[in-house]
Structure formats: C-alpha cells, structure tokens
Protein backbone atom coordinates (compact mmCIF):
# COMPACT_ATOMS: atom_id res chain seq x y z
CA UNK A 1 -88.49 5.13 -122.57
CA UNK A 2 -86.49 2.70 -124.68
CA UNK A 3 -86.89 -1.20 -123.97
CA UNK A 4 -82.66 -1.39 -123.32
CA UNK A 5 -83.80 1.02 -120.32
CA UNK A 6 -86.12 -1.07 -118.41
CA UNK A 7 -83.49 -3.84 -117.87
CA UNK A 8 -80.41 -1.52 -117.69
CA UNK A 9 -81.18 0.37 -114.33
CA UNK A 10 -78.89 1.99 -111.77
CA UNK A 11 -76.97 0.13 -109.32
CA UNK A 12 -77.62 1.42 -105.78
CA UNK A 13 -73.87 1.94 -104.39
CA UNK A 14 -74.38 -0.35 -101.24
CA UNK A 15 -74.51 -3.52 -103.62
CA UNK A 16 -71.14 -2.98 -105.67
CA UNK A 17 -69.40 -4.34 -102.00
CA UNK A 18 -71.68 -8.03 -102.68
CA UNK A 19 -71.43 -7.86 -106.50
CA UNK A 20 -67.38 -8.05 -106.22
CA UNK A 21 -67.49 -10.84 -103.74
CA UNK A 22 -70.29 -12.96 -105.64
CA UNK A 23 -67.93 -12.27 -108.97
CA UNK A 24 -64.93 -13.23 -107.31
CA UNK A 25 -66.75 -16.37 -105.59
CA UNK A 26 -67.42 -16.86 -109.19
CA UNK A 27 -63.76 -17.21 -110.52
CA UNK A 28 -63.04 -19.69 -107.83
CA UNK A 29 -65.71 -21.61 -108.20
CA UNK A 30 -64.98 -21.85 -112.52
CA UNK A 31 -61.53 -22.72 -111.80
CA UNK A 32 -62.69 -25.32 -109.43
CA UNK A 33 -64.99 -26.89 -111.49
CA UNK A 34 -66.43 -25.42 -115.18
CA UNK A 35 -70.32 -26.04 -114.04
CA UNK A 36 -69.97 -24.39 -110.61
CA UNK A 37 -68.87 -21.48 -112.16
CA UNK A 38 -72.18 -21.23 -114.30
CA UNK A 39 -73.88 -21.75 -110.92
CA UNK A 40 -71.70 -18.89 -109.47
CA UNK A 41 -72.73 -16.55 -112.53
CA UNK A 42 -76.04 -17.32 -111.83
CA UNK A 43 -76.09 -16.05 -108.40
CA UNK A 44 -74.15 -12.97 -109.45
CA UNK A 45 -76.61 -12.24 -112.06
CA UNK A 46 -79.23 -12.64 -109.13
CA UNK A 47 -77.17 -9.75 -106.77
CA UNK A 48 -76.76 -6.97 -109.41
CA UNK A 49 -80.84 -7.42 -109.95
CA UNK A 50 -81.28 -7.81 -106.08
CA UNK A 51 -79.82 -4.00 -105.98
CA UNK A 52 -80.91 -2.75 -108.84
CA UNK A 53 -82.31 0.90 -108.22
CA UNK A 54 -84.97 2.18 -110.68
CA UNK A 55 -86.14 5.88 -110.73
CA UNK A 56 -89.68 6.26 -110.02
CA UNK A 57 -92.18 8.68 -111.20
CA UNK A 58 -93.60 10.18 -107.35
CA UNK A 59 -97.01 11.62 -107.32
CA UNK A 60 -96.78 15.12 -105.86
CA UNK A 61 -100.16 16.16 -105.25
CA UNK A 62 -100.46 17.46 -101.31
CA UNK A 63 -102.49 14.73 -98.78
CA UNK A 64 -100.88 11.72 -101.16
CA UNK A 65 -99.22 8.89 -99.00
CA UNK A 66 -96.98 6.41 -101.58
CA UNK A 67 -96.07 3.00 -101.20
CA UNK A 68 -92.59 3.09 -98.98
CA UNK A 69 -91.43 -0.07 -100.96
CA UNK A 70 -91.97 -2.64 -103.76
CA UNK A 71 -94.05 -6.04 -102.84
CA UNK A 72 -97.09 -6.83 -101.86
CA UNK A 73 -99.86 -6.00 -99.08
CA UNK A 74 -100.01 -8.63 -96.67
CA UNK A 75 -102.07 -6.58 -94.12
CA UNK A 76 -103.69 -3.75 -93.55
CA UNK A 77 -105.06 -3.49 -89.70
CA UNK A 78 -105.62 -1.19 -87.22
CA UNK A 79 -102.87 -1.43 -84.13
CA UNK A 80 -100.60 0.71 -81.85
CA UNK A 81 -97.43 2.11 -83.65
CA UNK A 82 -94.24 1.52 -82.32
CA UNK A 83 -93.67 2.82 -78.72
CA UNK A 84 -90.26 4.03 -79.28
CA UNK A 85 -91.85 6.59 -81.60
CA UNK A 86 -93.86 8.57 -79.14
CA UNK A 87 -97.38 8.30 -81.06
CA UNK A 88 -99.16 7.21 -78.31
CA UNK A 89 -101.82 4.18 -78.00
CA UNK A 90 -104.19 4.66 -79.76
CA UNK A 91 -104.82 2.12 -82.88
CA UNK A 92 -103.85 3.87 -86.09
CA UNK A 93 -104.41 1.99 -89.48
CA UNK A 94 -101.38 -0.16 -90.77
CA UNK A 95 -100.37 -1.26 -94.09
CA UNK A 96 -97.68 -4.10 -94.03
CA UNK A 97 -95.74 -4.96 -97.84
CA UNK A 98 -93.85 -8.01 -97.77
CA UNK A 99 -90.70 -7.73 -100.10
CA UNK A 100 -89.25 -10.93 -101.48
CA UNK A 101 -85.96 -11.53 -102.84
CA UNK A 102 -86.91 -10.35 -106.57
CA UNK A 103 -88.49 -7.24 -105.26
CA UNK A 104 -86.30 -3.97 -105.45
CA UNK A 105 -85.62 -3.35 -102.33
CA UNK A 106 -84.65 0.22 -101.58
CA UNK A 107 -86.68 2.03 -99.70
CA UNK A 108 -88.32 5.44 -99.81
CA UNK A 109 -89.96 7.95 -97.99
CA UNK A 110 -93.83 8.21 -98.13
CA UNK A 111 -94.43 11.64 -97.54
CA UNK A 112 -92.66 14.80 -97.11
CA UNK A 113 -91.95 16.49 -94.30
CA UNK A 114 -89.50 16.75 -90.66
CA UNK A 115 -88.10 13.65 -89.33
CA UNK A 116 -88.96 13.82 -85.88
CA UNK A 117 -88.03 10.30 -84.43
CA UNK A 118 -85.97 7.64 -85.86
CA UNK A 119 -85.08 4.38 -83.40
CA UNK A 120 -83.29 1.25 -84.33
CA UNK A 121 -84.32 -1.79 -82.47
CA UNK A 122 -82.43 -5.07 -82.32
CA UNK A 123 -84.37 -7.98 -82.53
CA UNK A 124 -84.95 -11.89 -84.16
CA UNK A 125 -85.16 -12.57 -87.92
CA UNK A 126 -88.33 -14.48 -88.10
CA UNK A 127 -90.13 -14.74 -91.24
CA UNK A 128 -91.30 -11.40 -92.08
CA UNK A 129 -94.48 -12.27 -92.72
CA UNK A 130 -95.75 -13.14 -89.36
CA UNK A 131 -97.32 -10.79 -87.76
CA UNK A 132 -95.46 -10.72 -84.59
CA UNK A 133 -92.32 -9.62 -86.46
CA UNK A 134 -93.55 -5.83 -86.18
CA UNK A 135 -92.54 -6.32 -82.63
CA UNK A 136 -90.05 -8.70 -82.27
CA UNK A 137 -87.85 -8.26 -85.87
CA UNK A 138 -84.70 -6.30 -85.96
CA UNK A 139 -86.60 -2.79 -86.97
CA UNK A 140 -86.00 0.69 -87.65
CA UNK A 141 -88.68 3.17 -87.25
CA UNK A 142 -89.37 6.69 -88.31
CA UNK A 143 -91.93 9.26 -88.02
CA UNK A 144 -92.18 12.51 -90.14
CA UNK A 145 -94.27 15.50 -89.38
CA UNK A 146 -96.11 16.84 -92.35
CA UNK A 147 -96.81 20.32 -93.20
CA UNK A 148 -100.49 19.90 -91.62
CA UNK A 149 -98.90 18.50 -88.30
CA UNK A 150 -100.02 15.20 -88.92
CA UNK A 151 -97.59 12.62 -88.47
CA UNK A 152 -96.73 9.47 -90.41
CA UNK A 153 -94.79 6.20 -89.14
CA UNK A 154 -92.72 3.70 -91.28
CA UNK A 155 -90.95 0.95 -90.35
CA UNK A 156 -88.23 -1.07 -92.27
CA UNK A 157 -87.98 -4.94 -90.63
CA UNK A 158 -85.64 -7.53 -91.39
CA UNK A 159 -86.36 -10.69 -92.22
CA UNK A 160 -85.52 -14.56 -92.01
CA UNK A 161 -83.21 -13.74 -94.77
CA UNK A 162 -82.55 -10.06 -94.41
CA UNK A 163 -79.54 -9.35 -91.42
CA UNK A 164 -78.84 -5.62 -92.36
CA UNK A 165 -80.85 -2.75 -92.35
CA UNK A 166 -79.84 0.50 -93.82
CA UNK A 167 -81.06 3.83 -93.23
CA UNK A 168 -79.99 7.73 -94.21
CA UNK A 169 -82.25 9.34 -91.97
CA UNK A 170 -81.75 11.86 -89.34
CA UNK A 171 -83.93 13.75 -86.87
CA UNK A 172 -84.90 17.02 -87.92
CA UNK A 173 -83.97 16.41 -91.40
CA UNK A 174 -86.52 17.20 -94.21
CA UNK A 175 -87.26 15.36 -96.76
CA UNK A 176 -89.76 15.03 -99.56
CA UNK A 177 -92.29 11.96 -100.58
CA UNK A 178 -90.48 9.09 -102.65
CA UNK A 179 -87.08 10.28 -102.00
CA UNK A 180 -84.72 7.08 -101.68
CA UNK A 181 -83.94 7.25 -97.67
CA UNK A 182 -82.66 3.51 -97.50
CA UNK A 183 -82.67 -0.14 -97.83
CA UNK A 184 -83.12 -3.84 -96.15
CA UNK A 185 -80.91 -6.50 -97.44
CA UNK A 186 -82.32 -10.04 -98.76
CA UNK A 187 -85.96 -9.89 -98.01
CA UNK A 188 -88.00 -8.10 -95.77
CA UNK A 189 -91.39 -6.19 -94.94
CA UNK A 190 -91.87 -2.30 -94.49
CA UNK A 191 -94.73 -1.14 -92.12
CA UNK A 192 -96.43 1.88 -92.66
CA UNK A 193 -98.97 3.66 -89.98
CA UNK A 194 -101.80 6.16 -91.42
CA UNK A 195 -102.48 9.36 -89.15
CA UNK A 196 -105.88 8.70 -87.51
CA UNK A 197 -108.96 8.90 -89.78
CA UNK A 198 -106.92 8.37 -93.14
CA UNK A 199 -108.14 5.03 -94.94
CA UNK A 200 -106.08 3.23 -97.31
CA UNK A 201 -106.00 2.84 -101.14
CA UNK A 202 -104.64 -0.30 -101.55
CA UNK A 203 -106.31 -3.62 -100.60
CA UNK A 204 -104.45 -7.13 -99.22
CA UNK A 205 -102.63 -8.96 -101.90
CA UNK A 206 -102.00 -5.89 -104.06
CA UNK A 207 -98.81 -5.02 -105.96
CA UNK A 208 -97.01 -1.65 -105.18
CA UNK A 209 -94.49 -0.09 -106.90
CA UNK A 210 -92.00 2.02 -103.87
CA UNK A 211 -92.56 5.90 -104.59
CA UNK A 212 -95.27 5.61 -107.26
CA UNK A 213 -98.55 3.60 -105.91
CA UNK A 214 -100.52 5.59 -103.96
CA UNK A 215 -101.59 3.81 -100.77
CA UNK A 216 -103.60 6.63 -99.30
CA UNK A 217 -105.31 9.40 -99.84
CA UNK A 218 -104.60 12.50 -96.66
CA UNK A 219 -107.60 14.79 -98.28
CA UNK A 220 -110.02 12.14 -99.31
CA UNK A 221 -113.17 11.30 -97.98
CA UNK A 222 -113.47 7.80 -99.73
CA UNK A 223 -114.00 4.66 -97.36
CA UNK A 224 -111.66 1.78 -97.57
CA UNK A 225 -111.46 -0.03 -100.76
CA UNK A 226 -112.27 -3.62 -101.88
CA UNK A 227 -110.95 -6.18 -104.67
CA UNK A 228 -111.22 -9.84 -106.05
CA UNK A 229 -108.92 -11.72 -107.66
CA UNK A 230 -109.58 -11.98 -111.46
C-alpha cells in the first residue's frame, strides 16, 4: 500500500451533498472577507475527512464478531437489549464505541447472517456518551441471525451533534460481517449486544478499527480480557 493511499480514500456518496454546500459556503465567505474564506476551507477540509470511507481488511474466520464502527470502548456491561428487537430480558453483554467527529463514521455489519428485525426509534440527542442515551437517543436497531441461530444486536445512536441516522438494511436481507450497511452523521456511539455466554475481546478505552478489530470471539472459551494504560 503506497503512502498517497492512506490519505487519498474513497468518499462515501452521502457526503458529496455537505461537501458542495461547505465549498460553496466557502466562496461566499472569501468574497466576503479573504480570512473567512481560509476559515471556510478549513471546515471543508474537515467534511471530506468526516466522510471519508476506507476499505477494511474483515476477518472471516466463522464465530468472529468485528467492531461495527471506528472509536473507542466506553463500556462494556451486561443489560437488556432493546425491546423493540424481540430478544427478550434477559441481560446479554454490551459493548458501547463512542465515535467522535475525527472518527470515520460509516458503519458496518458485525457478523453475517439474516436480518431479522430492524426498528428506528425517535428520540433526544444527548451526549452520546451517557449511558442513558441507549434508551432515550434517536436509535436504530438491528438484529441478525447467524448461521448457528444465534442472534446478534447493534445499534447506531445519534448524538448531541449527530441529527441523521442512515441505514441500508432490510428484514430478511443477508448480509456478510464488515459489509458497509450505513452511517450516523457528526458524532455518535454504536451499541453492540453479544449472544448469551460470548465474552468480549476488547477492554474499556480501547481503539477499534469498524470491520477489522475483533471484539469477540463466538467459538472461544477465553474469559474476558484485561488492560492498563502504558
């Protein structure tokens, strides 16, 4: 991979809509005034990086769960998925990655399998990070079936910021893990819920890369895993 390819990456097509108006904000503001216009290309720069849309090498291996998005783990906890999903009550493990504004932020899917549930729910655009935004954020949920039966949640949630969520998924469609399936605009967090039993591989305050880290491990026995900051 050449260096001019890390910083020259694709464009995902629902940016080119914000890109135009932050250009043509741009113009305006440079005829206005010479140094608003630098201020204007600035922000502009910021919007094509804000959609930029890397490929991303995907693990394939069967029982691997990978990271739905790029940020960081702000939780991991066990608590009831989302009702409108039909997984019942009982607690099931959940990993929460906060995205900030610098993180790409399209999202993908993190493991393969039938879509069988998908509900948007309007809501408030709190800070993401709270807790209480799994509940009361503008959210979209969806649970695939895997080949086992097992089922996996993931949830995309807007945040303070963030006032559009976009998703391609449909029920019964199938799809396969770290495929691109959608994305939340201007900072947000993505839930994900483990089927019961299934521990995670990543540990609060760790970096994840959407489609590559693996965050869990379907056919391994190993407990829950632990990490310092060095």
């Amino acid at each position: 991979m050449s260096a001019l390819s890390t910083v020259l990456v694709p464009i995902n097509r629902a940016g080119w809509p914000f890109i135009a108006l932050f250009a043509i904000a741009t113009a305006l503001l440079a005829w206005i005034a010479e140094p608003l216009g630098w201020i204007g290309a600035i922000l502009t720069a910021w919007c094509v990086y804000f959609f930029r849309d890397p490929d991303r090498v995907v693990p394939t291996r069967e029982g691997l769960v990978v990271a739905p998005a790029d940020g960081t783990v702000q939780m991991i906890v066990p608590v009831t998925p989302p009702p409108e999903l039909g997984m019942g009550s009982a607690p099931l493990v959940r990993i929460s990655i906060f995205l900030n504004v610098f993180n790409v932020h399209i999202n993908r899917t993190p493991v393969g399998g039938t879509v069988e549930a998908a509900h948007y729910s309007k809501g408030r655009f709190m800070n993401a990070a709270l807790d209480k935004a799994s509940e009361e954020n503008e959210r979209m949920a969806v649970r695939v079936r895997m080949a086992d039966g097992r089922d996996v949640a993931f949830v995309q949630i807007a945040g303070l910021i963030a006032r559009r969520i976009l998703c391609d998924l449909r029920v019964g469609q199938e799809v396969v893990a770290g495929e691109r399936y959608g994305l939340i605009r201007f900072g947000s967090r993505t839930d994900i819920y483990l089927p019961e039993g299934a521990q995670p591989l990543v540990i609060v305050g760790q970096k994840t890369l959407g489609g590559e880290t693996v965050i869990a491990d379907l056919l391994s026995t190993e407990p829950p895993r632990r990490g310092e900051v060095r």
